[in-house]
N, C-alpha and C. Protein backbone atom coordinates (compact mmCIF):
# COMPACT_ATOMS: atom_id res chain seq x y z
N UNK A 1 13.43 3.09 -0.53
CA UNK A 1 12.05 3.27 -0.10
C UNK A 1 12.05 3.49 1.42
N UNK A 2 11.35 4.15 2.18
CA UNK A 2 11.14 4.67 3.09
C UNK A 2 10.09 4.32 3.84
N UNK A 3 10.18 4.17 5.31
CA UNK A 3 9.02 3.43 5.96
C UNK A 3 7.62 3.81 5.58
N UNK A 4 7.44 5.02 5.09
CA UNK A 4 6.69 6.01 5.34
C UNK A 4 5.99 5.88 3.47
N UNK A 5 6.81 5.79 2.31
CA UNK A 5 6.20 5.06 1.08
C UNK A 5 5.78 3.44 1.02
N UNK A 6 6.44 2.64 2.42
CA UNK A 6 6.14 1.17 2.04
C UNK A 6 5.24 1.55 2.87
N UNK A 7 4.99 2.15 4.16
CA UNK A 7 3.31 1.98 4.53
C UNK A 7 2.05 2.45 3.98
N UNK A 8 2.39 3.48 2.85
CA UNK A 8 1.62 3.94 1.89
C UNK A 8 0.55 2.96 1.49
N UNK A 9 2.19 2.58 0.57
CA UNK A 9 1.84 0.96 -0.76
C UNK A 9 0.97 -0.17 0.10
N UNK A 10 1.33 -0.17 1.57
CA UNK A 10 0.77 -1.39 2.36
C UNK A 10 -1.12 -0.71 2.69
N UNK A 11 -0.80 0.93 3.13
CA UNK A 11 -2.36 0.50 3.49
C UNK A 11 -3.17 1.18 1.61
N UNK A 12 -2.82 1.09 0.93
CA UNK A 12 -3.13 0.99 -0.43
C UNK A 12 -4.04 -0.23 -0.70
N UNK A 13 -3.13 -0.98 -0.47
CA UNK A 13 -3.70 -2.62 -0.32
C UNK A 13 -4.87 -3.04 0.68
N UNK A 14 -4.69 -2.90 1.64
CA UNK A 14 -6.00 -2.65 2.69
C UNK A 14 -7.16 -1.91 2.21
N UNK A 15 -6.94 -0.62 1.77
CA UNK A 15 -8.36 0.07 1.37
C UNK A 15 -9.00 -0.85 0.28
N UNK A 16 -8.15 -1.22 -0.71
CA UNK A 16 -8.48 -2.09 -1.80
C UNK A 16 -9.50 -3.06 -1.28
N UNK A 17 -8.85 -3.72 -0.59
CA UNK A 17 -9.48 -5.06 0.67
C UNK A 17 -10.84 -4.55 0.95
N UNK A 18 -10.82 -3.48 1.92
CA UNK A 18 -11.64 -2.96 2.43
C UNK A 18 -12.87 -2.16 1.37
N UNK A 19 -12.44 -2.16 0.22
CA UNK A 19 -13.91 -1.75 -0.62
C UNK A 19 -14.45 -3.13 -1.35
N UNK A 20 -13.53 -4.29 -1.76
CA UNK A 20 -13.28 -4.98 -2.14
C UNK A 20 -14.78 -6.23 -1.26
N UNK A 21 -14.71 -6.04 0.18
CA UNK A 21 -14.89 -7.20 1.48
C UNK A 21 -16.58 -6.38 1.25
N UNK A 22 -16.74 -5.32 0.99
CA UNK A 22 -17.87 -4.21 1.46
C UNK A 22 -17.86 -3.91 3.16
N UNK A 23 -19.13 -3.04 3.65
CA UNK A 23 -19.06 -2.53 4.59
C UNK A 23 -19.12 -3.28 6.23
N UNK A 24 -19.81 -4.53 5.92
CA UNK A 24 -19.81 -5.48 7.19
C UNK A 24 -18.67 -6.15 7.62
N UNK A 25 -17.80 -5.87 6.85
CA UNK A 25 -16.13 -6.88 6.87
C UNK A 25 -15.02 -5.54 6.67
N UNK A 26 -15.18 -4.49 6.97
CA UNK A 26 -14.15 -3.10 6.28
C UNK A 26 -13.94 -3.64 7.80
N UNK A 27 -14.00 -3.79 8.95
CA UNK A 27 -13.76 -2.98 10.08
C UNK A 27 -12.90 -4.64 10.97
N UNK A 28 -12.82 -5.63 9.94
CA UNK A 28 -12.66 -6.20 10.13
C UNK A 28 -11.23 -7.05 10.16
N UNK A 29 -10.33 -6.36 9.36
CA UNK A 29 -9.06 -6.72 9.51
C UNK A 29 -7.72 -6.40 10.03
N UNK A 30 -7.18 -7.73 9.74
CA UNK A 30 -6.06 -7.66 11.30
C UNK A 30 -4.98 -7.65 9.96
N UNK A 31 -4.06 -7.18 10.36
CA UNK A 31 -2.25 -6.69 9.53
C UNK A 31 -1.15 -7.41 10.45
N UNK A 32 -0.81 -7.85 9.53
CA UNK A 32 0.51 -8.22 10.68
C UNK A 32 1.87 -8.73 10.17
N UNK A 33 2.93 -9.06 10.48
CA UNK A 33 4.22 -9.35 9.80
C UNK A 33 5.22 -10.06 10.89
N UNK A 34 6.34 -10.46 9.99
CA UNK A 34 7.43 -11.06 10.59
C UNK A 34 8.80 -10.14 10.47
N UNK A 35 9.35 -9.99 10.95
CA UNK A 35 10.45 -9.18 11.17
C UNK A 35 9.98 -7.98 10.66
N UNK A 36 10.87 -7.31 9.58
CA UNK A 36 10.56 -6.17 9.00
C UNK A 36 9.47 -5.79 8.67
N UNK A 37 8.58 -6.90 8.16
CA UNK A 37 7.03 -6.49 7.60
C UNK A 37 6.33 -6.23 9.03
N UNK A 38 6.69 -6.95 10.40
CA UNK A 38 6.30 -6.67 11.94
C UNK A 38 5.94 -5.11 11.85
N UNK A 39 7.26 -5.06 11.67
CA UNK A 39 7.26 -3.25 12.24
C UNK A 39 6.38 -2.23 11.29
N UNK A 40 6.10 -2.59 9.44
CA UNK A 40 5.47 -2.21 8.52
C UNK A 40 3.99 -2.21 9.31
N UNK A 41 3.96 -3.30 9.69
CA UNK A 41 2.21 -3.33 10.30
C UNK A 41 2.19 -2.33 11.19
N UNK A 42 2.99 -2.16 11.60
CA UNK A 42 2.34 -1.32 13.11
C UNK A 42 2.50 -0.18 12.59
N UNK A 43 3.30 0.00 11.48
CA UNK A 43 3.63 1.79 11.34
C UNK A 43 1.91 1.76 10.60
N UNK A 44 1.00 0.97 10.11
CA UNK A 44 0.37 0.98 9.09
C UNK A 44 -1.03 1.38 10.27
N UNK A 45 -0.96 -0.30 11.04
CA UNK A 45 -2.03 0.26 12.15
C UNK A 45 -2.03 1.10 12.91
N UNK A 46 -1.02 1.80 13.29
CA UNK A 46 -1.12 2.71 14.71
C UNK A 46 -0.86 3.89 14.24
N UNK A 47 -0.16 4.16 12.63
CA UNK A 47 -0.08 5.50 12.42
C UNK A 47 -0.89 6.30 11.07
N UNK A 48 -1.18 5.28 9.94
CA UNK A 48 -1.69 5.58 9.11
C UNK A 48 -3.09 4.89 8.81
N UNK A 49 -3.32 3.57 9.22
CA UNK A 49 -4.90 3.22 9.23
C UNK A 49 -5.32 2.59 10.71
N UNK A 50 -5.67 3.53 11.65
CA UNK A 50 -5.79 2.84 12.94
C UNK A 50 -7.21 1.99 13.03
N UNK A 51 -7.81 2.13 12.34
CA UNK A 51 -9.26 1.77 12.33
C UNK A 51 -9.30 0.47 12.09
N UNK A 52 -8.67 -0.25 11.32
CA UNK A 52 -8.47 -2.09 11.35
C UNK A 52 -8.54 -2.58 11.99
N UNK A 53 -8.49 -3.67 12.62
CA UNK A 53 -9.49 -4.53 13.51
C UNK A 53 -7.96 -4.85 14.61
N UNK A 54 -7.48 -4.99 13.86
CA UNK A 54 -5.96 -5.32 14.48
C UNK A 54 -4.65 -5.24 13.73
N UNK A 55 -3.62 -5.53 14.62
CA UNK A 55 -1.87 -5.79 14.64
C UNK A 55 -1.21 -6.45 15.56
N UNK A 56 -0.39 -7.52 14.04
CA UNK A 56 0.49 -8.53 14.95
C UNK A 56 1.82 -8.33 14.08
N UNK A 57 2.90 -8.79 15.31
CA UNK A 57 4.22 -8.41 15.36
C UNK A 57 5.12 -9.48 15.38
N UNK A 58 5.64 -10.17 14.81
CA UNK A 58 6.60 -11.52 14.80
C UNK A 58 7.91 -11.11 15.05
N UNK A 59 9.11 -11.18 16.01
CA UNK A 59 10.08 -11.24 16.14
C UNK A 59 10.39 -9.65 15.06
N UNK A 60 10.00 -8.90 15.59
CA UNK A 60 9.73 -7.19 15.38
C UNK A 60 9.91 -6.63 16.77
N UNK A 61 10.67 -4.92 16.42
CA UNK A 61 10.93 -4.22 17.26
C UNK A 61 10.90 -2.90 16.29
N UNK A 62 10.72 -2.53 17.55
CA UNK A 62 10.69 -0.81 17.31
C UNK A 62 11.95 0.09 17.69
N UNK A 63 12.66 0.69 16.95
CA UNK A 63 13.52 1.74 17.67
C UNK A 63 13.22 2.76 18.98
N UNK A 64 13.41 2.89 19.55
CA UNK A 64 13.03 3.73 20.80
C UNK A 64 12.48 5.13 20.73
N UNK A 65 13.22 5.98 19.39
CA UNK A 65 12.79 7.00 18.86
C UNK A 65 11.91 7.45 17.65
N UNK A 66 11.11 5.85 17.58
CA UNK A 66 10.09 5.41 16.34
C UNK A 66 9.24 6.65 16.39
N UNK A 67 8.27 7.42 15.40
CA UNK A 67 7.40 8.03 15.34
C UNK A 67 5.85 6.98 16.06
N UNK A 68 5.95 6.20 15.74
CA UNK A 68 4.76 5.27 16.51
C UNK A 68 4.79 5.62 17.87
N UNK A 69 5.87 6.02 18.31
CA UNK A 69 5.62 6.37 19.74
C UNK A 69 5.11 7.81 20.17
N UNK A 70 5.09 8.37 19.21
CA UNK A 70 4.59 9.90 19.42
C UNK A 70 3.40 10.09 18.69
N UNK A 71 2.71 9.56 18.19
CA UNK A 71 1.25 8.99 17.93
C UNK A 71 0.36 8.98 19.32
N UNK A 72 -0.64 9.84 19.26
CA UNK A 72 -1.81 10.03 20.55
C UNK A 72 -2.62 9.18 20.25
């Protein structure tokens, strides 16, 4: 699996959330992880659902040549 199908499956789950919460609470959530799931969040918030309220990163890193970094 590939960063790029597990952030799929991850913001899959969020939209769910987010129809799930209705419209006063969609804008409202934060993603976040510990090691590997760290870096899942951010590929999730910063490249495929930026609109969430937030992202947190636990003892997570990014490769230097991450696509998150070439994200405007």
């Amino acid at each position: 699996m590939s960063i790029d199908s597990a952030a799929d499956e991850v913001n899959t789950l969020v939209k769910a959330e987010q129809e799930l919460l209705g419209p006063e609470y969609q804008k409202k959530i934060i993603l976040g992880g510990f090691g590997l799931g760290g870096g899942l969040a951010i590929h999730v918030g910063y490249r495929i659902n930026p609109e969430i309220a937030g992202v947190f990163a636990l003892s997570s890193f990014l490769p230097p040549d991450s696509v998150v970094f070439s994200v405007s």
